[in-house]
N, C-alpha and C. Protein backbone atom coordinates (compact mmCIF):
# COMPACT_ATOMS: atom_id res chain seq x y z
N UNK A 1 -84.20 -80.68 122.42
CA UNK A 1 -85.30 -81.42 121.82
C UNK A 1 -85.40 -81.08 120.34
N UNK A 2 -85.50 -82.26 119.92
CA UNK A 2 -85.94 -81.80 118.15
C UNK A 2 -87.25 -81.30 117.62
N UNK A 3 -88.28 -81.94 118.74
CA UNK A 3 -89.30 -81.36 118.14
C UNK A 3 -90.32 -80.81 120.11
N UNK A 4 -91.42 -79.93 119.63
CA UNK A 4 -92.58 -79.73 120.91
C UNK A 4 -93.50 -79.62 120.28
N UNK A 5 -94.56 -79.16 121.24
CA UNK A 5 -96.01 -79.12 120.91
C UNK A 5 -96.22 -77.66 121.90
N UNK A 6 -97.48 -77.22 121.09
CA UNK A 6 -97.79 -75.56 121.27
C UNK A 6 -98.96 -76.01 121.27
N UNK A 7 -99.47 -75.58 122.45
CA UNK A 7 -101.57 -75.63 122.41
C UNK A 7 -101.91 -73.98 122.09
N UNK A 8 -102.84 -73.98 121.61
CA UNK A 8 -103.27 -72.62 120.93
C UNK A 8 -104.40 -71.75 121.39
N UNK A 9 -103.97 -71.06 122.29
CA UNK A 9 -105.24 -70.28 122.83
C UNK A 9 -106.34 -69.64 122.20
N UNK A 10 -105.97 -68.98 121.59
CA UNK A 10 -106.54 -67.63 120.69
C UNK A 10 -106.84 -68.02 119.11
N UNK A 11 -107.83 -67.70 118.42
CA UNK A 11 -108.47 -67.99 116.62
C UNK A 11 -107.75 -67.06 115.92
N UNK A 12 -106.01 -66.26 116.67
CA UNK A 12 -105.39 -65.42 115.56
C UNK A 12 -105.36 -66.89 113.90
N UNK A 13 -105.20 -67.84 114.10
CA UNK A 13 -104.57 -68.58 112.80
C UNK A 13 -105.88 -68.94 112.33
N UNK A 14 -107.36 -69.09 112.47
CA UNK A 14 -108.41 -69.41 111.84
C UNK A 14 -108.46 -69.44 110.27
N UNK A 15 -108.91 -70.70 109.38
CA UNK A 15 -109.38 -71.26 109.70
C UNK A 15 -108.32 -72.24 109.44
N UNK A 16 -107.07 -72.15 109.91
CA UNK A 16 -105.95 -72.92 109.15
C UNK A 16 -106.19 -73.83 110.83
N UNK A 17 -105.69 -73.10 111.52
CA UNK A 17 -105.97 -73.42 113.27
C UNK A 17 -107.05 -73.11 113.93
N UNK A 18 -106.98 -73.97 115.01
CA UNK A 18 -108.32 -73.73 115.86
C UNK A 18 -107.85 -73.12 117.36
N UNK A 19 -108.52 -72.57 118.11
CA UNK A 19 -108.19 -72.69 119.54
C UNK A 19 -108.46 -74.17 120.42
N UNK A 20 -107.31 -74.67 120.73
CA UNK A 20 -107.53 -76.16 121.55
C UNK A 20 -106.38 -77.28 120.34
N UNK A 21 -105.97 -76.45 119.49
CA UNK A 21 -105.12 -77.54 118.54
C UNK A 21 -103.87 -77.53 119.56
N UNK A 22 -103.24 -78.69 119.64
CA UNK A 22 -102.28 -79.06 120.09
C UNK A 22 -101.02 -78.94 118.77
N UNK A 23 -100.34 -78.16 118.36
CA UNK A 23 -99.37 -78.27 117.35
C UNK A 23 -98.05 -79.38 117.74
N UNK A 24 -97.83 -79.88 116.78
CA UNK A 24 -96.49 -79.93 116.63
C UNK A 24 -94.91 -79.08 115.64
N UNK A 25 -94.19 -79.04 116.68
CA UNK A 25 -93.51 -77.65 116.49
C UNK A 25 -92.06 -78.79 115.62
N UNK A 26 -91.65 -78.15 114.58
CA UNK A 26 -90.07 -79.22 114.44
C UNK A 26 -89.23 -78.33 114.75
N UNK A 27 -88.36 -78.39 115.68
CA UNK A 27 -87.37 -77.37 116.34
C UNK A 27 -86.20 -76.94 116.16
N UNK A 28 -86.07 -78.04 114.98
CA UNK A 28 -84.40 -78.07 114.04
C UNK A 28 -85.14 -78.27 113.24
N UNK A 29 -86.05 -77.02 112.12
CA UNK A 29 -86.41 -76.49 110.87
C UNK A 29 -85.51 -75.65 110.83
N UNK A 30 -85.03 -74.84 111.31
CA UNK A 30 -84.07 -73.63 111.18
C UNK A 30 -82.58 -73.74 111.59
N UNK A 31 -82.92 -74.10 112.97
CA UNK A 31 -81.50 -73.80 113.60
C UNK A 31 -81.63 -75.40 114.56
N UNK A 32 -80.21 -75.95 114.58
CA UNK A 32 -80.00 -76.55 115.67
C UNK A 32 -79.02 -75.50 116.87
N UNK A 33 -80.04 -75.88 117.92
CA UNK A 33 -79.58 -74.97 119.13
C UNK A 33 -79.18 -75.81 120.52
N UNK A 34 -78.41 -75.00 120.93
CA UNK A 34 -78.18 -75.59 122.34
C UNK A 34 -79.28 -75.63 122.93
N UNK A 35 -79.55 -76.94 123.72
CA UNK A 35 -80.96 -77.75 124.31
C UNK A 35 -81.19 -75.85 125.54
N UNK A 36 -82.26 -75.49 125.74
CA UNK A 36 -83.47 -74.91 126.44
C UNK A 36 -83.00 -73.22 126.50
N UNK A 37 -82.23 -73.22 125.14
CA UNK A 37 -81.95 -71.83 125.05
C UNK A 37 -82.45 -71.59 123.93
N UNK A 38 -81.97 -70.11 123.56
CA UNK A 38 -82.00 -69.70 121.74
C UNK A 38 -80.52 -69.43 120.96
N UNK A 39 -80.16 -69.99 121.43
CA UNK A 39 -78.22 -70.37 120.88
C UNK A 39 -78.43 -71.02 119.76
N UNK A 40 -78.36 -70.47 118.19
CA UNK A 40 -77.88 -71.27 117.37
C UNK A 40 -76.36 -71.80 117.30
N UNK A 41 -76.44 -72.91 116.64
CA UNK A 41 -75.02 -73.55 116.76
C UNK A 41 -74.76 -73.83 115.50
N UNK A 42 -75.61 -74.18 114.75
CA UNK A 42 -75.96 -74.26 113.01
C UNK A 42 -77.19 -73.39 112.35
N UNK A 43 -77.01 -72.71 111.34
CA UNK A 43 -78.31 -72.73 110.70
C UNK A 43 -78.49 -73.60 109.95
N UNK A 44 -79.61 -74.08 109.98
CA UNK A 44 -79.75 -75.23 109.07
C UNK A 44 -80.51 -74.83 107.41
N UNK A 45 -81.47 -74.01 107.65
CA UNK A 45 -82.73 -73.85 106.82
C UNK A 45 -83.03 -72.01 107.31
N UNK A 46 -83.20 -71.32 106.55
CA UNK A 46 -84.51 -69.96 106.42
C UNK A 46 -85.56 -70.56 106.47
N UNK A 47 -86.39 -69.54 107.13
CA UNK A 47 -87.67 -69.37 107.18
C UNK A 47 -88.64 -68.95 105.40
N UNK A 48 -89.52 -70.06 105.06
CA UNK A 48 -89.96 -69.12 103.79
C UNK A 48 -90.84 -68.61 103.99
N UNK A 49 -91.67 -67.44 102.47
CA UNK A 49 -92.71 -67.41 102.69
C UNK A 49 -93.91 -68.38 102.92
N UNK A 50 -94.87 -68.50 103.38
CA UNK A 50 -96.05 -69.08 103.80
C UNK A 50 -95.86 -70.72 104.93
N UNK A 51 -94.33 -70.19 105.46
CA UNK A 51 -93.92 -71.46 106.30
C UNK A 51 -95.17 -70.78 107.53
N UNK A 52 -95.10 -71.59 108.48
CA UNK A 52 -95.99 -71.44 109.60
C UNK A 52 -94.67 -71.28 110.96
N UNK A 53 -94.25 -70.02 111.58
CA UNK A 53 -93.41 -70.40 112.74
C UNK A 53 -94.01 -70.60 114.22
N UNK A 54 -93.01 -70.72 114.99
CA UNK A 54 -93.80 -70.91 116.16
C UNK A 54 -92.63 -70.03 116.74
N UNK A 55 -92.93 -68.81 117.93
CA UNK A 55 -91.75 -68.32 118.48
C UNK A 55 -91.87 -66.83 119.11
N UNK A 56 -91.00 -67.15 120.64
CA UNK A 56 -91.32 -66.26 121.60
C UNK A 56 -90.93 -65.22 121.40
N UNK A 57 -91.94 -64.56 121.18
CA UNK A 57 -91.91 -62.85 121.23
C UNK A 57 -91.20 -61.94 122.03
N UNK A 58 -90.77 -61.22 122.25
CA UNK A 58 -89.99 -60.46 123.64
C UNK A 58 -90.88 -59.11 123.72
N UNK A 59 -91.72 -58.89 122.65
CA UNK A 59 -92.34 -57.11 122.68
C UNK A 59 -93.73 -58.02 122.87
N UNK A 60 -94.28 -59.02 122.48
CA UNK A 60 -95.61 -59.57 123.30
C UNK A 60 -95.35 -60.04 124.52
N UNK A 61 -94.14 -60.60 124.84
CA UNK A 61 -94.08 -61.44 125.96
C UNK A 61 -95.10 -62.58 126.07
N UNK A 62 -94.71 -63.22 125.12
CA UNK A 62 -95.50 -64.54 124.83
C UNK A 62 -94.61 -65.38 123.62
N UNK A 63 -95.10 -66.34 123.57
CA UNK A 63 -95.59 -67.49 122.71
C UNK A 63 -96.05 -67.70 121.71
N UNK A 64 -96.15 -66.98 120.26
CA UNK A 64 -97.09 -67.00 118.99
C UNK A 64 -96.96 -67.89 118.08
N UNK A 65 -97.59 -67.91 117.45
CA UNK A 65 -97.91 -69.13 116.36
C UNK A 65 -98.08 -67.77 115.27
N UNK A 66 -97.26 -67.67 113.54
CA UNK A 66 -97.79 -67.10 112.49
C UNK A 66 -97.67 -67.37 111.44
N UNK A 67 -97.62 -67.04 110.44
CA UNK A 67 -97.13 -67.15 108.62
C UNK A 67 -96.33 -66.35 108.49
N UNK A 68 -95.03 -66.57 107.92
CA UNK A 68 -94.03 -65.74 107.27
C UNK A 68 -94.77 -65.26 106.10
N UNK A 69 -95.08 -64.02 106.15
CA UNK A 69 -95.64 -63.43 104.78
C UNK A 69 -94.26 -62.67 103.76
N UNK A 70 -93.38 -62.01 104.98
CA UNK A 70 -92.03 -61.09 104.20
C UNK A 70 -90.60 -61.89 104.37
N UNK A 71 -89.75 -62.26 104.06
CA UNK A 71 -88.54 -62.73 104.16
C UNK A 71 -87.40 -61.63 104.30
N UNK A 72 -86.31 -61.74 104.50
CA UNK A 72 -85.33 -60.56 104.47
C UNK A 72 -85.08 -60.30 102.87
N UNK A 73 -85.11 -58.75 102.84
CA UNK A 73 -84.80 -58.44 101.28
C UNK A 73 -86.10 -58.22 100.67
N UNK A 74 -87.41 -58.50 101.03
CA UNK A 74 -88.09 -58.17 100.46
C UNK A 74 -89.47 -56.94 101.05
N UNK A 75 -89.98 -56.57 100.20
CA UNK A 75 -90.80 -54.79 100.14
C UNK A 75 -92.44 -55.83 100.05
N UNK A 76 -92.94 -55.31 101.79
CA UNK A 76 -94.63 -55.97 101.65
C UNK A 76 -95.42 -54.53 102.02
N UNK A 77 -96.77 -54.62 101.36
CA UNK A 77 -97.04 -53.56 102.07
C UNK A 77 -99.05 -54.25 101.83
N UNK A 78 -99.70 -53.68 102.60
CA UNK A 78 -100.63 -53.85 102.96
C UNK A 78 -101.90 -52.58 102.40
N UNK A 79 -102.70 -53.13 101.52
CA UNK A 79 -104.09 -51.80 101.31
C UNK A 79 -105.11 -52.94 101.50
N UNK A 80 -106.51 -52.47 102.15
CA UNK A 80 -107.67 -53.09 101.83
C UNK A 80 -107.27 -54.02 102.08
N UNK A 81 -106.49 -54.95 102.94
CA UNK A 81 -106.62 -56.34 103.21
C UNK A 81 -105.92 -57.08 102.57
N UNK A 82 -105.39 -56.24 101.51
CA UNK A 82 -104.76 -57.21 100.09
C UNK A 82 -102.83 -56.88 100.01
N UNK A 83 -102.22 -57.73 100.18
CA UNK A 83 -100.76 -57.71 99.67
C UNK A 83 -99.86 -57.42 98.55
N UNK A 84 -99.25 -56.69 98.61
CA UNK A 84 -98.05 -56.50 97.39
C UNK A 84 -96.35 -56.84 98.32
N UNK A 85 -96.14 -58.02 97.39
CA UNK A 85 -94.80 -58.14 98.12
C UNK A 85 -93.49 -58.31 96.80
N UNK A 86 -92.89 -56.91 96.99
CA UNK A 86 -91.77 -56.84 96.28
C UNK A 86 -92.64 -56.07 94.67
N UNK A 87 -93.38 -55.56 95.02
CA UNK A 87 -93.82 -54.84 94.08
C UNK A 87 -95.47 -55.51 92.79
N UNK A 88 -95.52 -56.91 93.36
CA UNK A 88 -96.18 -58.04 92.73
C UNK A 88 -97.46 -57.94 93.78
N UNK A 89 -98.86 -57.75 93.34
CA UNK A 89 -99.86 -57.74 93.88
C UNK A 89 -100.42 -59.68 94.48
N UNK A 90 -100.34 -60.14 95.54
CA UNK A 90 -100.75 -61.28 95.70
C UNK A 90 -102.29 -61.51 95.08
N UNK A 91 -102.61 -63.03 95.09
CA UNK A 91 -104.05 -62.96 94.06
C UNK A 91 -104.42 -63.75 95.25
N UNK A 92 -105.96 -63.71 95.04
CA UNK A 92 -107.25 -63.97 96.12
C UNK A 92 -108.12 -64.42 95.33
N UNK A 93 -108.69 -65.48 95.86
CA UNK A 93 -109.58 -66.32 95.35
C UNK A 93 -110.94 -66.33 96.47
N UNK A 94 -112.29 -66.13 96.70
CA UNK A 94 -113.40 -66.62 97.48
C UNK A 94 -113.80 -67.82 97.66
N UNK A 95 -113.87 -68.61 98.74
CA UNK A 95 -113.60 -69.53 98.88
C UNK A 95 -115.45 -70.05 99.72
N UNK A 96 -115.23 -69.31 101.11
CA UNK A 96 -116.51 -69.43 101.86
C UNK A 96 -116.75 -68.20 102.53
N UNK A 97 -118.55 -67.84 102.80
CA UNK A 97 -118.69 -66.66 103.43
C UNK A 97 -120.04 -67.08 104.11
N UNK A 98 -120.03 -66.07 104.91
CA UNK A 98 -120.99 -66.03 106.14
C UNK A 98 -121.30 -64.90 106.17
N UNK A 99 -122.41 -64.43 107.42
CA UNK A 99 -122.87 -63.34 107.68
C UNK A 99 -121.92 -62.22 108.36
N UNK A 100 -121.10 -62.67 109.19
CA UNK A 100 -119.75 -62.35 109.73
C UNK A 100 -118.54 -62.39 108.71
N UNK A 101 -118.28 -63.67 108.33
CA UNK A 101 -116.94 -63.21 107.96
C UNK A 101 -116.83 -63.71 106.63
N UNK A 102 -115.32 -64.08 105.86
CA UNK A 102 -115.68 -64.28 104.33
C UNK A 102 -113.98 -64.80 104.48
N UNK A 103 -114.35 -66.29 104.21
CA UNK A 103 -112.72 -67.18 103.95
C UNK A 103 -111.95 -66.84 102.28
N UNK A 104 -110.48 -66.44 101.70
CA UNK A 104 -110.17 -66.25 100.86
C UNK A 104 -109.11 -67.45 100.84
N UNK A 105 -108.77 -67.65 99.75
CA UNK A 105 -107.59 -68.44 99.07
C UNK A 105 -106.71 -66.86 98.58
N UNK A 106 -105.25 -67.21 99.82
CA UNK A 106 -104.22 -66.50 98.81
C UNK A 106 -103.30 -66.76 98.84
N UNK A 107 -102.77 -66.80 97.46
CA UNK A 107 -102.10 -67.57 96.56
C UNK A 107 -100.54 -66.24 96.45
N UNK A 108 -99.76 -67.54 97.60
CA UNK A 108 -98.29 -66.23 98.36
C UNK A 108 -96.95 -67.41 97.82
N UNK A 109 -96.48 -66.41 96.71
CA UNK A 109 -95.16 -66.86 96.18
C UNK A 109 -95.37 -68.59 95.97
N UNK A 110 -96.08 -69.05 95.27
CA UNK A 110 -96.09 -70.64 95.48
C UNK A 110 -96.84 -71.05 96.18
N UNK A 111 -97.77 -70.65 96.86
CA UNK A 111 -97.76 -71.48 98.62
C UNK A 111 -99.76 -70.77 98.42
N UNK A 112 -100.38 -71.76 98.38
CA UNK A 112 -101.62 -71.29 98.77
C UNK A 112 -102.12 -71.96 100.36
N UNK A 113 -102.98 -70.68 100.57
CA UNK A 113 -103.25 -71.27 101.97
C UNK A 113 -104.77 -70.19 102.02
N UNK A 114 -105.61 -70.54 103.37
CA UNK A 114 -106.40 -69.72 103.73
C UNK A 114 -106.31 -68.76 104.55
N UNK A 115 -107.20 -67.41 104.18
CA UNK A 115 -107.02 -66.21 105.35
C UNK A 115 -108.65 -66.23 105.60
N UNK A 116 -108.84 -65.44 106.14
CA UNK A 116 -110.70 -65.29 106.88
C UNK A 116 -110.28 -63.79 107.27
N UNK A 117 -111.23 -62.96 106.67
CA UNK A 117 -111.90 -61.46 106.72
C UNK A 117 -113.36 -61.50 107.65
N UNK A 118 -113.57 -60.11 108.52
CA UNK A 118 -114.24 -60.10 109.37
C UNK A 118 -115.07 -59.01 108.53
N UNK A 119 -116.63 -59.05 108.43
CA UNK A 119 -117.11 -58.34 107.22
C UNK A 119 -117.22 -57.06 108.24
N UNK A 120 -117.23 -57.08 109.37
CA UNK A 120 -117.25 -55.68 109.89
C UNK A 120 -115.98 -54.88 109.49
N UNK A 121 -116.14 -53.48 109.75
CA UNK A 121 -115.00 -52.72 109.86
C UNK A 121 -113.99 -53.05 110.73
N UNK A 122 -112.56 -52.68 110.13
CA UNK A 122 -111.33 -53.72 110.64
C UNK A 122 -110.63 -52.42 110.73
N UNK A 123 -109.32 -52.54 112.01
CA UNK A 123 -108.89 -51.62 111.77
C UNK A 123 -107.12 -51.50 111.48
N UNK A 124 -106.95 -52.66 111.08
CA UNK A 124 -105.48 -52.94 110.59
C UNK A 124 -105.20 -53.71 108.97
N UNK A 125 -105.98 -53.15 108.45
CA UNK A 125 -106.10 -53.65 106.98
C UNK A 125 -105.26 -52.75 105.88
N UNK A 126 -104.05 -52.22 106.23
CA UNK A 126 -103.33 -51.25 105.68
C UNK A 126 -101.84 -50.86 106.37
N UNK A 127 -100.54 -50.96 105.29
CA UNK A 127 -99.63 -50.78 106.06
C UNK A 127 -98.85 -50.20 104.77
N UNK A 128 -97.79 -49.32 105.07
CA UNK A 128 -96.99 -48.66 103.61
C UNK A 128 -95.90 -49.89 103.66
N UNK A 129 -95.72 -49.60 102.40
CA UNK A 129 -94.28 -50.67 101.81
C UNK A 129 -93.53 -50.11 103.04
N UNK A 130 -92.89 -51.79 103.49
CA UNK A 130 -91.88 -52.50 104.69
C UNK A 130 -90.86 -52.88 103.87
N UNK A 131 -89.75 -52.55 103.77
CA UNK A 131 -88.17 -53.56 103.83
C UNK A 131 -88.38 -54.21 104.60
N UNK A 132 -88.15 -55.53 104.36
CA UNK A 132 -87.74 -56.04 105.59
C UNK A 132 -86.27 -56.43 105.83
N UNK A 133 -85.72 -56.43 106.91
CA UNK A 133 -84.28 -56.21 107.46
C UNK A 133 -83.86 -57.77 107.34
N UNK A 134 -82.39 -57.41 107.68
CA UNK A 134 -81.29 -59.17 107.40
C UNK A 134 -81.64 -59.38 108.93
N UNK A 135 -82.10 -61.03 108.64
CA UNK A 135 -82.40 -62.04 110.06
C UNK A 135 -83.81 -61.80 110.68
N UNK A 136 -84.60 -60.58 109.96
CA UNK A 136 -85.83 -60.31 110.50
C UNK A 136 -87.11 -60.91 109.47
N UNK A 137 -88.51 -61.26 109.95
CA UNK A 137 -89.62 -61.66 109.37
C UNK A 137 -90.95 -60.96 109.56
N UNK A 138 -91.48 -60.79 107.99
CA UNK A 138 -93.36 -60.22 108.86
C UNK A 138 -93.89 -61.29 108.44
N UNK A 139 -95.07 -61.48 109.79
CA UNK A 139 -95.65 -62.26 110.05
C UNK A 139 -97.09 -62.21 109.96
N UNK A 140 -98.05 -62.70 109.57
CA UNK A 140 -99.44 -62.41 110.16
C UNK A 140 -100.01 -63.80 110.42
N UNK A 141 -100.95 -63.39 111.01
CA UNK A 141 -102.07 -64.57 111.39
C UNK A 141 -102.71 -64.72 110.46
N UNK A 142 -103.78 -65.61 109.88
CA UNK A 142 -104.52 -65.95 108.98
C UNK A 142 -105.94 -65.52 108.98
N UNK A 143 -106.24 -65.05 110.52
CA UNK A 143 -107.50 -64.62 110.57
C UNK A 143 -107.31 -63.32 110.91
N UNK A 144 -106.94 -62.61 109.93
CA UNK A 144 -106.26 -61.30 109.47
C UNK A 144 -106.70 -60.71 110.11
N UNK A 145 -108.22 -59.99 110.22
CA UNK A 145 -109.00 -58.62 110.91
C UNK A 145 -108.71 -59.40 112.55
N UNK A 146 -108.28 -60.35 113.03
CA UNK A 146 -108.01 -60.53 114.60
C UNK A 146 -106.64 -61.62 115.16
N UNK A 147 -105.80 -60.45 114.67
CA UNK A 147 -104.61 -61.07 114.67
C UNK A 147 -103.49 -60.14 115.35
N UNK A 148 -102.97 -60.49 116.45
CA UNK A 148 -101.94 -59.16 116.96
C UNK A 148 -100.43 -59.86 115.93
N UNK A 149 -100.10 -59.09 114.91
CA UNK A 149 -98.57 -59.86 114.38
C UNK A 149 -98.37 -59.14 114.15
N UNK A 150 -97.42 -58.98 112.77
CA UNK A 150 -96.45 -58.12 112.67
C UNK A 150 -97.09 -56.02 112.75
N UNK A 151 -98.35 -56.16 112.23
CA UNK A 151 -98.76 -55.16 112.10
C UNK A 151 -98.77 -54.60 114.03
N UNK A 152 -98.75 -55.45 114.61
CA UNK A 152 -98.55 -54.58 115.70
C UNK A 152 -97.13 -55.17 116.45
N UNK A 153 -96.76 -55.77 116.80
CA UNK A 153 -95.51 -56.40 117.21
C UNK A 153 -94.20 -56.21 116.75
N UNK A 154 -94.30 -55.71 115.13
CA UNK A 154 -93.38 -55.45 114.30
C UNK A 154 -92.86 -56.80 113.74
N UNK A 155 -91.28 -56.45 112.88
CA UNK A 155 -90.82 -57.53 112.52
C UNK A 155 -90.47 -58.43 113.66
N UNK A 156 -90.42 -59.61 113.36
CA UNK A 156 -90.03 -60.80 114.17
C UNK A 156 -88.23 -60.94 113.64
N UNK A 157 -87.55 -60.68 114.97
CA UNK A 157 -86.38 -61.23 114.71
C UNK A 157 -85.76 -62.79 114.74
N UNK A 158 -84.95 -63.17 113.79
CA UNK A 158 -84.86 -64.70 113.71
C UNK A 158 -84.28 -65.43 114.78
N UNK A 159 -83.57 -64.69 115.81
CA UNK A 159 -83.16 -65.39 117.22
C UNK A 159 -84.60 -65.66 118.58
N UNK A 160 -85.82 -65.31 117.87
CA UNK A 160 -86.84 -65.51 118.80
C UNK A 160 -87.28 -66.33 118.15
N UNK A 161 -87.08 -67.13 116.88
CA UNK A 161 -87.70 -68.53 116.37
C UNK A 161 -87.99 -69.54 117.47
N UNK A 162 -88.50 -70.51 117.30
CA UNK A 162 -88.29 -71.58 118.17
C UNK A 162 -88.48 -73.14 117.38
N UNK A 163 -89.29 -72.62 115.88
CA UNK A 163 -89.81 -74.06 114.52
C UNK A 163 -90.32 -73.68 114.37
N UNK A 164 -90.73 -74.58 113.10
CA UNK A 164 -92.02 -74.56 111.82
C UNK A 164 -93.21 -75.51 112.54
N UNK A 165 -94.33 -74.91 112.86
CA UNK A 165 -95.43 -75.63 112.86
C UNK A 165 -95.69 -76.88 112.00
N UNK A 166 -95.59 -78.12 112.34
CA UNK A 166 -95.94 -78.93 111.08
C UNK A 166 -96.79 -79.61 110.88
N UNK A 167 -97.98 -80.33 112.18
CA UNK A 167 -99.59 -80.68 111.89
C UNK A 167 -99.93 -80.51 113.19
N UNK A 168 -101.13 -80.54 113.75
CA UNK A 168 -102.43 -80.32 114.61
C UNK A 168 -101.75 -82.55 115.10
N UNK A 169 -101.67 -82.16 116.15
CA UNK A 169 -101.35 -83.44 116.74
C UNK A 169 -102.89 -84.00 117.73
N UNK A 170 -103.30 -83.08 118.31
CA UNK A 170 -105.06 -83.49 118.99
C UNK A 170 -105.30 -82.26 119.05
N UNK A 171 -107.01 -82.09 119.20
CA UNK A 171 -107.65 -80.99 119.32
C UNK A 171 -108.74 -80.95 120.01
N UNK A 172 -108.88 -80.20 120.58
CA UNK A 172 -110.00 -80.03 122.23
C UNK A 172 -110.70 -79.02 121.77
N UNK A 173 -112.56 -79.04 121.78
CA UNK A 173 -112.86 -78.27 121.49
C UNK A 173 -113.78 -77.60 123.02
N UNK A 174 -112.98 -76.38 123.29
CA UNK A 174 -113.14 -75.45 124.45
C UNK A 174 -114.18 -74.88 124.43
N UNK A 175 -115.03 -74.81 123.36
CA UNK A 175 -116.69 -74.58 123.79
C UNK A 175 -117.55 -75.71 123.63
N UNK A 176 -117.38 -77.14 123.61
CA UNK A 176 -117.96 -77.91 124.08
C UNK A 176 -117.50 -79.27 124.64
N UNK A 177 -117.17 -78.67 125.89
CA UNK A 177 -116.66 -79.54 127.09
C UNK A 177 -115.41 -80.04 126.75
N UNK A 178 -114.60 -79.62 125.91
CA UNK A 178 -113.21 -79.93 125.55
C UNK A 178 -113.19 -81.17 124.92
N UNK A 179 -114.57 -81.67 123.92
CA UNK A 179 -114.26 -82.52 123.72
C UNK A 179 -112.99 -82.91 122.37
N UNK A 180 -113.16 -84.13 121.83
CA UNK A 180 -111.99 -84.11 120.82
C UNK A 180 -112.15 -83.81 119.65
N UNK A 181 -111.51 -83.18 119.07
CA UNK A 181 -112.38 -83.14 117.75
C UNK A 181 -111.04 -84.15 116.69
N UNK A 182 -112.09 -85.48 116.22
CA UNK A 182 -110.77 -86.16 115.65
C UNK A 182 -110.70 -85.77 114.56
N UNK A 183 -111.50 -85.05 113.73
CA UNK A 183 -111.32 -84.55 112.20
C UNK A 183 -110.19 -84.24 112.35
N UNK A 184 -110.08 -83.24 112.86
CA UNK A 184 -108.20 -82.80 112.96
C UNK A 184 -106.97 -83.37 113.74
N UNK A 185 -107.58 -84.43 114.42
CA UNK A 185 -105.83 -85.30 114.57
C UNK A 185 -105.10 -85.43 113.31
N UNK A 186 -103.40 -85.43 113.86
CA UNK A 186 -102.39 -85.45 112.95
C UNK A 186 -103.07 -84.86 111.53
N UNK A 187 -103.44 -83.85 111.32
CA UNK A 187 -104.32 -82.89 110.24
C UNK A 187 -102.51 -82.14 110.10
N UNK A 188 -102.34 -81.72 108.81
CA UNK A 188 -101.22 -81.41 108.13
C UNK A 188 -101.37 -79.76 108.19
N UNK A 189 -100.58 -79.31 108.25
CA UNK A 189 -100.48 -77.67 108.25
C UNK A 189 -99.97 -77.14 107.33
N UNK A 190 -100.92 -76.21 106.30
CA UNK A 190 -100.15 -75.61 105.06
C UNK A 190 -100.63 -74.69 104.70
């Protein structure tokens, strides 16, 4: 298949994703593979920073949805919530806040997108400078303080890819009666 769809349990990707988004996955972004395996046969494309992947874990034993934050070859490391990748401090912008939590704009190699901070105490907001290895990726979720990715899973190796997330195809909203929410049909992912 060239392309699937991923329904999304969990608010790790908030506020980029919802829980109840139906994704569409493109499945030859990377690799064309032999149909219902992980056999590349071509690479087609790398993974960049701030692409969105979709791809089965073997140390979660699951299914995740994340952001390429590290590429191979490059040094990320994590203080206070905030990124340095390859020695270059990423920039953050305030965007929206609440009593709970506080949405940022950050602005990763080119690529702006949103993250969401939990104003309580967090306890994975810190990691020492990572190499990251040939064929491997770090990943995080967007709703950073509740996100199991790379900070706990480790690097993502590139034979557990499966595609690039590329828009919200329908969306069910699971705390009220599943209804639809059409704001986000075919809604673009970036």
């Amino acid at each position: 298949a060239v392309a699937d769809w991923y329904e999304v349990p969990t608010g790790s990707m908030k506020p980029t994703i919802e829980e109840g988004d139906r994704i569409l996955t493109d499945k030859m972004a990377y690799d064309l593979r032999i149909p219902f395996t992980h056999v590349s046969l071509i690479r087609l494309a790398e993974p960049q920073t701030g692409d969105i992947i979709v791809f089965d874990s073997k140390v979660a034993d699951n299914r995740l949805i994340k952001r390429v934050i590290g590429t191979p070859g490059d040094i990320v490391s994590l203080q206070n919530n905030e990124l340095t990748i390859n020695g270059e401090k990423v920039s953050y912008s305030t965007l929206n806040e609440s009593i709970r939590w506080l949405d940022k704009t950050e602005h990763l190699k080119g690529h702006a997108h949103t993250i969401r901070l939990t104003k309580s105490a967090a306890s994975l907001v810190q990691f020492p400078a990572t190499p990251i290895a040939a064929d491997h990726y770090l990943v995080m979720g967007d709703n950073r303080d509740n996100s199991a990715d790379s900070r706990v899973i480790g690097l993502v190796p590139r034979d557990e890819l499966l595609g690039r997330a590329e828009r919200v195809i329908v969306s069910l909203d699971y705390d009220d009666y599943y209804l639809p929410r059409s704001d986000r049909f075919l809604k673009r992912l970036e």
